[in-house]
PDB file of N, CA and C in Angstrom:
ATOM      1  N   UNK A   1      -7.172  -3.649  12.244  1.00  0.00           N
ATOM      2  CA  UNK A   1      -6.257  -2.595  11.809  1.00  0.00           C
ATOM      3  C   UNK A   1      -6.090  -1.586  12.931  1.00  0.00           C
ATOM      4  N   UNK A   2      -4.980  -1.070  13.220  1.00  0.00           N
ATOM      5  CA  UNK A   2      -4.825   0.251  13.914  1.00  0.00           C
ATOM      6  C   UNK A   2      -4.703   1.342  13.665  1.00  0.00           C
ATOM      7  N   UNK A   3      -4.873   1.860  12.158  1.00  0.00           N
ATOM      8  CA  UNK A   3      -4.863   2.975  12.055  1.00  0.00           C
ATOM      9  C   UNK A   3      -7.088   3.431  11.836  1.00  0.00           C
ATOM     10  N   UNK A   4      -7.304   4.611  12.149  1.00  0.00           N
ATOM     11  CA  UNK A   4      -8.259   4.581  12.250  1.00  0.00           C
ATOM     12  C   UNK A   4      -8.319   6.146  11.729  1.00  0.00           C
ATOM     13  N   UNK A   5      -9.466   6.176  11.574  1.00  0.00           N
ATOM     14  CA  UNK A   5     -10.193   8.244  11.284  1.00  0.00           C
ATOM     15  C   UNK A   5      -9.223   9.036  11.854  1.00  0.00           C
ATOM     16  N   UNK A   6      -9.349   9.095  13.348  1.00  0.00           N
ATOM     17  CA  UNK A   6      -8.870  10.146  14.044  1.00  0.00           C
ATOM     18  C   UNK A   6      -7.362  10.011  14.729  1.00  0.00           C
ATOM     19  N   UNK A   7      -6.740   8.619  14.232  1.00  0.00           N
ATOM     20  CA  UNK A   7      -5.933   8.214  15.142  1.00  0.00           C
ATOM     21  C   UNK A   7      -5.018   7.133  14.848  1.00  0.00           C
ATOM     22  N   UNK A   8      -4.458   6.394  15.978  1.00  0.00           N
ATOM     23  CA  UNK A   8      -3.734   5.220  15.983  1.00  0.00           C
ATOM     24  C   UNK A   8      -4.540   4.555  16.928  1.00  0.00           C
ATOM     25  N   UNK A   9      -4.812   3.102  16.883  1.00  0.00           N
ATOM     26  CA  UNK A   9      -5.052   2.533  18.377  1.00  0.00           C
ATOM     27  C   UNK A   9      -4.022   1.871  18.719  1.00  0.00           C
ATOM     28  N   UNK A  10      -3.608   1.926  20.265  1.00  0.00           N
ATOM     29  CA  UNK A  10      -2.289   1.930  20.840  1.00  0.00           C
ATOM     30  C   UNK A  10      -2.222   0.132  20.423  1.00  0.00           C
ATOM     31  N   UNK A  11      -3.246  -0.418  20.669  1.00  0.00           N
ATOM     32  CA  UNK A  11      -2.701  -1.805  20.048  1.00  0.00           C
ATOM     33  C   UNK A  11      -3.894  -2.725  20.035  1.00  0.00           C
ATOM     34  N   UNK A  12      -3.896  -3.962  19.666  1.00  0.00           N
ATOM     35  CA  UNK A  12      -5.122  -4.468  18.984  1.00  0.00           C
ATOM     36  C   UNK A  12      -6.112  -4.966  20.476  1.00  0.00           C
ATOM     37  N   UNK A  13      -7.117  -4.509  20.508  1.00  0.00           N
ATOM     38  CA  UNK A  13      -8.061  -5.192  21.595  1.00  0.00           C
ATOM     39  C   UNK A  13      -8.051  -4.138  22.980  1.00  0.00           C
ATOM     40  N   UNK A  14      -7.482  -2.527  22.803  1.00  0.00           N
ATOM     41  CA  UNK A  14      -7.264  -1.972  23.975  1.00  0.00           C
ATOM     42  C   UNK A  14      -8.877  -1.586  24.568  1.00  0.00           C
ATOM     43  N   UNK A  15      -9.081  -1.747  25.154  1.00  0.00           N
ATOM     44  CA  UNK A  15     -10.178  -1.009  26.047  1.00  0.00           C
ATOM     45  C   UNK A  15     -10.675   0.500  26.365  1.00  0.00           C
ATOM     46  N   UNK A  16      -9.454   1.457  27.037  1.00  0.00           N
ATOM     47  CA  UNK A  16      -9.365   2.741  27.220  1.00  0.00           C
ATOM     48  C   UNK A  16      -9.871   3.167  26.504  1.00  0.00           C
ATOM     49  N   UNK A  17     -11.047   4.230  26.617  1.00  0.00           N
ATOM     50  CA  UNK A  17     -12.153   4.591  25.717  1.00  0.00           C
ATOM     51  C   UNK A  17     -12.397   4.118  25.001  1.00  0.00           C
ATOM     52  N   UNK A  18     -12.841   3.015  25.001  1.00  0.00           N
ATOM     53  CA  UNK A  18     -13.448   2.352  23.295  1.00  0.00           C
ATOM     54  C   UNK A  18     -14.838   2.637  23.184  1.00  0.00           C
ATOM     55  N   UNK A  19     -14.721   3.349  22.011  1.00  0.00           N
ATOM     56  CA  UNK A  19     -15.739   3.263  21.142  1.00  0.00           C
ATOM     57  C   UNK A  19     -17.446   2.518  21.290  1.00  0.00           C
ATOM     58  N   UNK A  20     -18.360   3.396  21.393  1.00  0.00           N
ATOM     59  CA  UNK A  20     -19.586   2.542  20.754  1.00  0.00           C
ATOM     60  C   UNK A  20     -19.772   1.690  20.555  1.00  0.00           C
ATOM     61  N   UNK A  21     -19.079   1.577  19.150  1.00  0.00           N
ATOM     62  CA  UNK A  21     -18.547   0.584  17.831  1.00  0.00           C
ATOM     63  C   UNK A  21     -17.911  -0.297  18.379  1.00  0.00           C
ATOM     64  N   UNK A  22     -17.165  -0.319  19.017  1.00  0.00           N
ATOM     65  CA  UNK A  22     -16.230  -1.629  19.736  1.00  0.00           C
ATOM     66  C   UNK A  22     -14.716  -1.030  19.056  1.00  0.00           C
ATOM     67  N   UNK A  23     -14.647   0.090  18.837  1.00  0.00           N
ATOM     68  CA  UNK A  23     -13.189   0.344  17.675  1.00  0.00           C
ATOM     69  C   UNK A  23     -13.112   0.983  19.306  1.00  0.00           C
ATOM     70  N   UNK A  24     -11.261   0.545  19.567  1.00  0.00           N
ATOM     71  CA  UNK A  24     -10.327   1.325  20.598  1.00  0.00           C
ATOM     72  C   UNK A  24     -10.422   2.736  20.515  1.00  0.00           C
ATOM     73  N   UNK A  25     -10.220   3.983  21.067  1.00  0.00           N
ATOM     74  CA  UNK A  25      -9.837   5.280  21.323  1.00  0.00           C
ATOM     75  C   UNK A  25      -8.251   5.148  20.122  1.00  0.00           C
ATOM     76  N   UNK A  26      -8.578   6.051  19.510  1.00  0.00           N
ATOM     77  CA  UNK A  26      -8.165   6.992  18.230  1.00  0.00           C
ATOM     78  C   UNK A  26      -7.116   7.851  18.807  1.00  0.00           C
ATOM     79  N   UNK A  27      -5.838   7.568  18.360  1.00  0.00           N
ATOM     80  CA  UNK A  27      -5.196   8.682  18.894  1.00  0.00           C
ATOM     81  C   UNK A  27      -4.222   9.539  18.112  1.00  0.00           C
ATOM     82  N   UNK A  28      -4.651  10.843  17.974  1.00  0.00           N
ATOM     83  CA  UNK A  28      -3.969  11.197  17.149  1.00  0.00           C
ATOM     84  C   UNK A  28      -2.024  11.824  17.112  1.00  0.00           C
ATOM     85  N   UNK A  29      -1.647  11.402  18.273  1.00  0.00           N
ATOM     86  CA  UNK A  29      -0.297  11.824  18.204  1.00  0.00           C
ATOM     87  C   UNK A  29       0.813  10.118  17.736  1.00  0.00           C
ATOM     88  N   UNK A  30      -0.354   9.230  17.839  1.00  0.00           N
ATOM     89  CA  UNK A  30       0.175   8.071  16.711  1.00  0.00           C
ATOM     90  C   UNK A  30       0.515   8.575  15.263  1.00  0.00           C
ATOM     91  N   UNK A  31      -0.426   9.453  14.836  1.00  0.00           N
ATOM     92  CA  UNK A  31       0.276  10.192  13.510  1.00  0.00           C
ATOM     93  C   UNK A  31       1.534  10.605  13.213  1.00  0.00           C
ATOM     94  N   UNK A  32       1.316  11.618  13.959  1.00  0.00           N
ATOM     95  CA  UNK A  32       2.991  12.580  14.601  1.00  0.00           C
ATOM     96  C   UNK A  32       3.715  11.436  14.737  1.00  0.00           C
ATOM     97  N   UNK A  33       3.554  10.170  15.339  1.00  0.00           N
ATOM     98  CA  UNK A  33       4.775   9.344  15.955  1.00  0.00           C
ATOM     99  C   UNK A  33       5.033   8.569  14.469  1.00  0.00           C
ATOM    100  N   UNK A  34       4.183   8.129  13.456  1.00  0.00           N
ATOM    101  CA  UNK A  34       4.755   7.579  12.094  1.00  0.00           C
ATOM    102  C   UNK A  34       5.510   8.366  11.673  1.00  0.00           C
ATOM    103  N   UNK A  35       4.915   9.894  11.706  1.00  0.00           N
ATOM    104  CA  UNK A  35       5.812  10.989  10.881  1.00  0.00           C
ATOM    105  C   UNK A  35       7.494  10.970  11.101  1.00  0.00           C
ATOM    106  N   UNK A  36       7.768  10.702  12.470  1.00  0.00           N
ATOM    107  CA  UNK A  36       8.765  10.925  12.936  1.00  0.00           C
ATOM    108  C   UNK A  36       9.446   9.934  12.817  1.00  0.00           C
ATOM    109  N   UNK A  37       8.978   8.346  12.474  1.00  0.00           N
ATOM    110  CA  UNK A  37       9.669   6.987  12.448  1.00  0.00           C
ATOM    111  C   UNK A  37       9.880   7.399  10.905  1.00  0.00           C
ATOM    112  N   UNK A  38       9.009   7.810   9.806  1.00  0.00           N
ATOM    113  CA  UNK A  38       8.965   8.189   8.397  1.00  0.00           C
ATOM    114  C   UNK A  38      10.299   8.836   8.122  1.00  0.00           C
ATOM    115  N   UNK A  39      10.538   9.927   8.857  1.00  0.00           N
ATOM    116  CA  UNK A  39      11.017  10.971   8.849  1.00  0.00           C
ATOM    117  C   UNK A  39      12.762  10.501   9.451  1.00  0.00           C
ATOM    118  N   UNK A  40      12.901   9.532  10.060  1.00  0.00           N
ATOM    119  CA  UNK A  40      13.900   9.034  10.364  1.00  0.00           C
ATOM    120  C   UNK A  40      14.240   8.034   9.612  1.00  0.00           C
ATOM    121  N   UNK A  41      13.094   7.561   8.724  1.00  0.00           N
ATOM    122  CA  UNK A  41      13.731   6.637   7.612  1.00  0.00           C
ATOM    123  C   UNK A  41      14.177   7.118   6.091  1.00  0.00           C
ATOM    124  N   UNK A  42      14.268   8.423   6.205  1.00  0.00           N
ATOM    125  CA  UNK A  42      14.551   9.300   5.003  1.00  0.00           C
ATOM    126  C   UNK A  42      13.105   9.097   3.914  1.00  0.00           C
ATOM    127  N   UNK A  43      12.633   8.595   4.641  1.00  0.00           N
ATOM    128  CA  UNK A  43      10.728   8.712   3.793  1.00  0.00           C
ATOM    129  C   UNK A  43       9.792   9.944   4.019  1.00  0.00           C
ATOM    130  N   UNK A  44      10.367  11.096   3.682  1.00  0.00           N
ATOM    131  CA  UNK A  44       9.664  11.913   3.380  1.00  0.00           C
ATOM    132  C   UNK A  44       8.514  12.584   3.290  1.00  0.00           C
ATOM    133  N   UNK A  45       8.217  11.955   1.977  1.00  0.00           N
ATOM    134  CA  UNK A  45       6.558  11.731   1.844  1.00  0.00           C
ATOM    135  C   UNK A  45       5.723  10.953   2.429  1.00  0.00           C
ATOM    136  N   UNK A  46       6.049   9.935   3.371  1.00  0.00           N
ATOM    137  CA  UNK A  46       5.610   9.073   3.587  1.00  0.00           C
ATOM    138  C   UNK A  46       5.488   9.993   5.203  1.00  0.00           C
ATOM    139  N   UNK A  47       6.791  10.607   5.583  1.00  0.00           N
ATOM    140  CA  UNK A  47       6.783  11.576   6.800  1.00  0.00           C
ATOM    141  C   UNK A  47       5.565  12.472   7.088  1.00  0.00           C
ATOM    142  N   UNK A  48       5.005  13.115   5.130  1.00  0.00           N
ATOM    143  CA  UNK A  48       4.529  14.160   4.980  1.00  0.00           C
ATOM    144  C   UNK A  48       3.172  13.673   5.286  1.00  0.00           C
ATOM    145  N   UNK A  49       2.704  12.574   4.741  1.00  0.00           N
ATOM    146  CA  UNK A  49       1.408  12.116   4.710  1.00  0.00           C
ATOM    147  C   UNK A  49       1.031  11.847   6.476  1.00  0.00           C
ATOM    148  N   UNK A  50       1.596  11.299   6.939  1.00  0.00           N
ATOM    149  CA  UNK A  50       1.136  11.420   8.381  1.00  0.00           C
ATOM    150  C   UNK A  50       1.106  12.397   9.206  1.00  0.00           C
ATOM    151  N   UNK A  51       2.220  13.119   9.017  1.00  0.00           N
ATOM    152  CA  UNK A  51       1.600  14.391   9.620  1.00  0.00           C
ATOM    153  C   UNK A  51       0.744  15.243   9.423  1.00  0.00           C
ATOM    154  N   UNK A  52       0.426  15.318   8.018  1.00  0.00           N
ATOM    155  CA  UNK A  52      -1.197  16.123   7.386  1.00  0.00           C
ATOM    156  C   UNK A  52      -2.036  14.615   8.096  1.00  0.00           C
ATOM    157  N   UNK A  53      -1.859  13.677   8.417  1.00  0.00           N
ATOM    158  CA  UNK A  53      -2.923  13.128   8.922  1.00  0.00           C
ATOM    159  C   UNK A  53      -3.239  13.737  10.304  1.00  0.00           C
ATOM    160  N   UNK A  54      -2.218  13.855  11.323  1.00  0.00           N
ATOM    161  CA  UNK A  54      -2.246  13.914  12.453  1.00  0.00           C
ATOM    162  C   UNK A  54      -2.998  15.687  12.264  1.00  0.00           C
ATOM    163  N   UNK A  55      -1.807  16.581  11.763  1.00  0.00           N
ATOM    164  CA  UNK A  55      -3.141  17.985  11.866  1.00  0.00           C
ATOM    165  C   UNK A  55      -4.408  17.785  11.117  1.00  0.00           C
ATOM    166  N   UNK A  56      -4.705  17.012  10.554  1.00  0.00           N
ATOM    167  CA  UNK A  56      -6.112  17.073   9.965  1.00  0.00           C
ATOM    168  C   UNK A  56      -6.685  16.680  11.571  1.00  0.00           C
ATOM    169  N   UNK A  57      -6.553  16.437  12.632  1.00  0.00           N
ATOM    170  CA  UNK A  57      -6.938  15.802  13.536  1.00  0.00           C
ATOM    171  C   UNK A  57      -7.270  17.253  14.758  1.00  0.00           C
ATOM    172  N   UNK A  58      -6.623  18.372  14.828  1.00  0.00           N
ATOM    173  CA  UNK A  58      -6.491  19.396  15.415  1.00  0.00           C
ATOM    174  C   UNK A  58      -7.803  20.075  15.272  1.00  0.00           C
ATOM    175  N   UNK A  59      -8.155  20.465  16.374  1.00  0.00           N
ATOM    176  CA  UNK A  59      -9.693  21.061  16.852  1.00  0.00           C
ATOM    177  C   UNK A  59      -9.781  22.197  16.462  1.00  0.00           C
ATOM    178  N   UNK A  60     -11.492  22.931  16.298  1.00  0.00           N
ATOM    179  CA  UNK A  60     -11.021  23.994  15.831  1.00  0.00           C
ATOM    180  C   UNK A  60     -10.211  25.110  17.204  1.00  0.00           C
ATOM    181  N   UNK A  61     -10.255  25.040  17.664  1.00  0.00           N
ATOM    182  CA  UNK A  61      -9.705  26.031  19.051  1.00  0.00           C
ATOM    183  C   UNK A  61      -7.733  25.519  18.900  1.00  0.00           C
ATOM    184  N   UNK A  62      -7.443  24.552  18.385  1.00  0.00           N
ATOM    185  CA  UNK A  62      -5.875  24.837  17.866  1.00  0.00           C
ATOM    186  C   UNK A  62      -5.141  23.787  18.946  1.00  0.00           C
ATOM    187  N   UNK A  63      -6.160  22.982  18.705  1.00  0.00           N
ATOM    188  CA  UNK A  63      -5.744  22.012  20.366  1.00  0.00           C
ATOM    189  C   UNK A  63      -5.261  20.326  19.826  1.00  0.00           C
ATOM    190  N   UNK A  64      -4.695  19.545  20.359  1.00  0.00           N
ATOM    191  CA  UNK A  64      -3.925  18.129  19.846  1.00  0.00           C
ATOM    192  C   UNK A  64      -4.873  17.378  20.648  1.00  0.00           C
ATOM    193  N   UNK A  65      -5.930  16.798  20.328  1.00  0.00           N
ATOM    194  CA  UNK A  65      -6.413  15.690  21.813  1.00  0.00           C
ATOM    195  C   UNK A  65      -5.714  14.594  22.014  1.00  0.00           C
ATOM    196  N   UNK A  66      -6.509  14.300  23.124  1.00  0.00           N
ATOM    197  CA  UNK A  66      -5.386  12.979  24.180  1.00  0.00           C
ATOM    198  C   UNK A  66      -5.474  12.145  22.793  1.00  0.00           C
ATOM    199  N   UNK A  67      -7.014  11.536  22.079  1.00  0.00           N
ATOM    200  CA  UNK A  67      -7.556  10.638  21.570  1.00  0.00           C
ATOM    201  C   UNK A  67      -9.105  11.129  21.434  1.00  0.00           C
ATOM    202  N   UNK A  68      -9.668  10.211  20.533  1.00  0.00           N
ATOM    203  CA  UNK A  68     -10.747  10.537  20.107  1.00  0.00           C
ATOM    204  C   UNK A  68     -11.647   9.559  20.717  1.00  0.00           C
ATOM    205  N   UNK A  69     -13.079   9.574  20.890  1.00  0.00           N
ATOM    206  CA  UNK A  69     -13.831   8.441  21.400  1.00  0.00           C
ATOM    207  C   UNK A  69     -15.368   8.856  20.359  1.00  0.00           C
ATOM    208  N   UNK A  70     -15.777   8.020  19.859  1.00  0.00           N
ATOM    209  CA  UNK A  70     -17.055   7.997  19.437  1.00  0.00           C
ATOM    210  C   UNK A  70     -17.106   9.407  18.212  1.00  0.00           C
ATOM    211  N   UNK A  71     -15.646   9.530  17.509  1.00  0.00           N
ATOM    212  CA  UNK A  71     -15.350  10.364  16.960  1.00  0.00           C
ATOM    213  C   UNK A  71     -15.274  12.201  17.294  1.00  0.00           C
ATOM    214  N   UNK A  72     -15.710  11.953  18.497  1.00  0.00           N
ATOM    215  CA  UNK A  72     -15.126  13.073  19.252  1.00  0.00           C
ATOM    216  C   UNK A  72     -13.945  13.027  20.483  1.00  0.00           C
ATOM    217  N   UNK A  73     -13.408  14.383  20.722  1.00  0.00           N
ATOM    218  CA  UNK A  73     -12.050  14.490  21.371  1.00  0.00           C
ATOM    219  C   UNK A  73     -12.289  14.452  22.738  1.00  0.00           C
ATOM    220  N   UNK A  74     -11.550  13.693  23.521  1.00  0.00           N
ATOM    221  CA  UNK A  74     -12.031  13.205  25.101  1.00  0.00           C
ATOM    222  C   UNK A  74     -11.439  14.542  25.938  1.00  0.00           C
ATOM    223  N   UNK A  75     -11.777  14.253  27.259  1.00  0.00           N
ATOM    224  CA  UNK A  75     -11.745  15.474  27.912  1.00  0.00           C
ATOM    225  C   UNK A  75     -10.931  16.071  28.414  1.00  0.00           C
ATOM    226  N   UNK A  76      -9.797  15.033  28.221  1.00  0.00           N
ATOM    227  CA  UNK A  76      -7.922  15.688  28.262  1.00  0.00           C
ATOM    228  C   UNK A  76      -7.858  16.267  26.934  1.00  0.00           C
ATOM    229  N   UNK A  77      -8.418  17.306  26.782  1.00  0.00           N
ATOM    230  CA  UNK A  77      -7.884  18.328  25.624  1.00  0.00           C
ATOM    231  C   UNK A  77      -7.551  19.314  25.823  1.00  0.00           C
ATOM    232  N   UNK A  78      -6.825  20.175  25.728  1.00  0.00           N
ATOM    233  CA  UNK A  78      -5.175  19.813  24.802  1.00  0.00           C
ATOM    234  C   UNK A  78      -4.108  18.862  25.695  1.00  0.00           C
ATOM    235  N   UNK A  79      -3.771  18.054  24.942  1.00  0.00           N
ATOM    236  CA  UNK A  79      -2.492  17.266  25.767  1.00  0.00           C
ATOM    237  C   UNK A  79      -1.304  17.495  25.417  1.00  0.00           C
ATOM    238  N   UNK A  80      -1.068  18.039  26.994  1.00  0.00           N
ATOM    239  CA  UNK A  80       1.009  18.700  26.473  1.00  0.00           C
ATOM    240  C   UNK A  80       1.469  17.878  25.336  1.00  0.00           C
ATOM    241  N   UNK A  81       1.349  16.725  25.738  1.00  0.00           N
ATOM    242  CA  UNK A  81       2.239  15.267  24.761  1.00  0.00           C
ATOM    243  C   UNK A  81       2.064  15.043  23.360  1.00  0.00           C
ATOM    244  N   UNK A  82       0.775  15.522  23.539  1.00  0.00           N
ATOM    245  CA  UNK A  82       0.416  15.173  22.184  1.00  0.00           C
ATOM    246  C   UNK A  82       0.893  16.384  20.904  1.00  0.00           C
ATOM    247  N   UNK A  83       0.881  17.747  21.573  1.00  0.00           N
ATOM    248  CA  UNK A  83       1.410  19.023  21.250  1.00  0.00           C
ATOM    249  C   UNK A  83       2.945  18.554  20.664  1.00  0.00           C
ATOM    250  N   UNK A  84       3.414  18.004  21.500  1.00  0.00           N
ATOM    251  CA  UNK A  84       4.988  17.888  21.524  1.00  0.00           C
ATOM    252  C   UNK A  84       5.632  17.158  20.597  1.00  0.00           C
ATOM    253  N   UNK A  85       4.527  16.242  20.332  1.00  0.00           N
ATOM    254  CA  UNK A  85       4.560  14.904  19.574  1.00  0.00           C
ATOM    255  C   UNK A  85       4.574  15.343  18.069  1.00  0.00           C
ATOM    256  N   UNK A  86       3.282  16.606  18.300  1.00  0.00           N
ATOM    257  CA  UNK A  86       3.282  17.461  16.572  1.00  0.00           C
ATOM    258  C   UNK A  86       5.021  18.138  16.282  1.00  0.00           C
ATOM    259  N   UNK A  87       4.924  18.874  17.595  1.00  0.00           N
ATOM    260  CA  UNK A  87       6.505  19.767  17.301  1.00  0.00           C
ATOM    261  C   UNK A  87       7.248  18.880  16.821  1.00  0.00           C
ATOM    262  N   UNK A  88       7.578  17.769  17.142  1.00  0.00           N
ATOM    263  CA  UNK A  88       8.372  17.054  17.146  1.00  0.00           C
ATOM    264  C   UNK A  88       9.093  16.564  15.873  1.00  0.00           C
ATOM    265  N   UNK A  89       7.339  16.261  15.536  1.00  0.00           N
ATOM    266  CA  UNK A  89       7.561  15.696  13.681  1.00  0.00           C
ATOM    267  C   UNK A  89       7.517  16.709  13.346  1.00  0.00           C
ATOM    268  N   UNK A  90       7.007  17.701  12.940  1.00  0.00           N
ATOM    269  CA  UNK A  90       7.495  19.068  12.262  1.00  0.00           C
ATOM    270  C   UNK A  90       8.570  19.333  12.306  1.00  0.00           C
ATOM    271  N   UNK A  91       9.691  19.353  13.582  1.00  0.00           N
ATOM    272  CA  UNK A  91      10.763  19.923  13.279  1.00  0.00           C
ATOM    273  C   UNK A  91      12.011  18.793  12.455  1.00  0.00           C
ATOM    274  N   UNK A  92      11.396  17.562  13.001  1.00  0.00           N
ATOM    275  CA  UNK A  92      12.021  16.318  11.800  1.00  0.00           C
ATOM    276  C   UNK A  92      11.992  16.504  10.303  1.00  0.00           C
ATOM    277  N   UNK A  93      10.640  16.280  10.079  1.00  0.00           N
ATOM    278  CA  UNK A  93      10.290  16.822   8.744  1.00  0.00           C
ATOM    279  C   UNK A  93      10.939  17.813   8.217  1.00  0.00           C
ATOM    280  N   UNK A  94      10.745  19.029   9.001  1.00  0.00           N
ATOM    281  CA  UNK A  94      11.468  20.101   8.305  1.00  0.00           C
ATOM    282  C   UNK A  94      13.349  19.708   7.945  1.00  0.00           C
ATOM    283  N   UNK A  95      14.026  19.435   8.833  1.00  0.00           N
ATOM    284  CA  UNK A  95      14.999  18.972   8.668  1.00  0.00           C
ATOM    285  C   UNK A  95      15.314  17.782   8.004  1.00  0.00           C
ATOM    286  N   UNK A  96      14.813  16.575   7.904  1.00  0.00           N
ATOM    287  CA  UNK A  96      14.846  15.311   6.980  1.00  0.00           C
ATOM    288  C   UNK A  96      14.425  16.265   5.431  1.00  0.00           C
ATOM    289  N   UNK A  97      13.780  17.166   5.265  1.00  0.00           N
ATOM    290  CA  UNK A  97      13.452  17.395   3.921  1.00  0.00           C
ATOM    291  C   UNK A  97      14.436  18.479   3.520  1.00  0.00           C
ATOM    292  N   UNK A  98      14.856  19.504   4.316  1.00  0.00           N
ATOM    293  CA  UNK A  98      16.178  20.214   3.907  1.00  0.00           C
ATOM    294  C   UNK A  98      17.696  19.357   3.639  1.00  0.00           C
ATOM    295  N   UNK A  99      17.397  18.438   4.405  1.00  0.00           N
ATOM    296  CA  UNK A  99      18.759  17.438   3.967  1.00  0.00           C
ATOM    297  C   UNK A  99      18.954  16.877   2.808  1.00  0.00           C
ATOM    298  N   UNK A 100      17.524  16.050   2.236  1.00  0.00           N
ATOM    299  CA  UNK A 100      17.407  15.284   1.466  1.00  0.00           C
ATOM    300  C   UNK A 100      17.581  16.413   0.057  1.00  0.00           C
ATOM    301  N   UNK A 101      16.916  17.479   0.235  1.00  0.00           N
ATOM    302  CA  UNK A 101      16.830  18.236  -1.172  1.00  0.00           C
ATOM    303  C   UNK A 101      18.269  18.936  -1.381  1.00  0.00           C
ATOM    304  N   UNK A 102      19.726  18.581  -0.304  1.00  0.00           N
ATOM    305  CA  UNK A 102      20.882  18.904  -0.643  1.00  0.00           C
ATOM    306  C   UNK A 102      21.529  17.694  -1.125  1.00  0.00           C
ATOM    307  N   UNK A 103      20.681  16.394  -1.074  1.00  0.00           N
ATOM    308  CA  UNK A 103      21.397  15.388  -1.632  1.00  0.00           C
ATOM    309  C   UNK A 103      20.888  14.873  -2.897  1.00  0.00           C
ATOM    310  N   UNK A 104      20.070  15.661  -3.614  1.00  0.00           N
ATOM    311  CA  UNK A 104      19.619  15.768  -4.885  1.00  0.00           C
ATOM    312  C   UNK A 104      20.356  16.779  -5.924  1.00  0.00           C
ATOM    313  N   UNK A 105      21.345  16.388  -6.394  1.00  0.00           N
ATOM    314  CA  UNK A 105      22.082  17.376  -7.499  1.00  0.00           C
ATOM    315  C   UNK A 105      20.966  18.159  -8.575  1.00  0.00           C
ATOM    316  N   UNK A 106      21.506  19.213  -8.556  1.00  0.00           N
ATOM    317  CA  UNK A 106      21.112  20.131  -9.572  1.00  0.00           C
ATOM    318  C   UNK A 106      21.495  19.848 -11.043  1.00  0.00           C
ATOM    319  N   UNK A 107      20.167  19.920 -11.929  1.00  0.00           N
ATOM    320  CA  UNK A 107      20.384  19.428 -13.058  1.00  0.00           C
ATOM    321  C   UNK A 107      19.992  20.568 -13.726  1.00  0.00           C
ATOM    322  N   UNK A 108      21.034  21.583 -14.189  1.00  0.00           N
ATOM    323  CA  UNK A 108      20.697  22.792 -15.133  1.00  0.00           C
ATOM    324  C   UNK A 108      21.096  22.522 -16.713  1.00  0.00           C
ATOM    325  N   UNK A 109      20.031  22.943 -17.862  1.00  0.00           N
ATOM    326  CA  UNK A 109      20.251  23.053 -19.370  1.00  0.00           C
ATOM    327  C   UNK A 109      21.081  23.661 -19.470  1.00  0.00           C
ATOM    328  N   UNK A 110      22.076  23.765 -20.587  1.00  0.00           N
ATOM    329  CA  UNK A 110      23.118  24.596 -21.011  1.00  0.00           C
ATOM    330  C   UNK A 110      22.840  24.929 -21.870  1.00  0.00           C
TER     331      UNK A 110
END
């Protein structure tokens, strides 16, 4: 599987920080990047859930890491990209969900 705790692994069998465990480096702007494929498929919630995955991933000091190794954040922390990657889906999200809730008619009692 590639989705993992802290992350995405970029693809099955990668090396680049792997793990202890033998599990690939965790990365958490794979989150952000579902959010934004989610979020372009008018999936919403499905937008929403990955991106609360990806900030559940944010350090306490307010930082995006490169990736995670051995369940901690490697030593490219904060990564511009990965920052960008959050903005990114946030500002999707925000907009895929203002769209969608104008294409839901209002249903008022009389």
């Amino acid at each position: 599987k590639l989705v993992q705790e802290h992350g995405l692994n970029r693809y099955w069998g990668d090396n680049y920080y792997r793990s202890d465990n033998g599990i690939s480096a965790e990365w958490p702007m794979g989150f952000f990047w579902l959010s934004i494929i989610y979020s372009q498929m008018n999936k919403v919630e499905e937008a929403k859930h990955w991106f609360e995955r990806g900030i559940a991933q944010i350090t306490k000091k307010g930082d995006v890491p490169e990736l995670y190794k051995n369940g901690h954040p490697n030593e490219h922390t904060p990564l511009a990209w990965a920052h960008a990657m959050a903005l990114i889906a946030l500002a999707k999200l925000k907009v895929k969900s203002e769209q969608l809730s104008f294409m839901v008619p209002n249903i008022v009692d009389e």
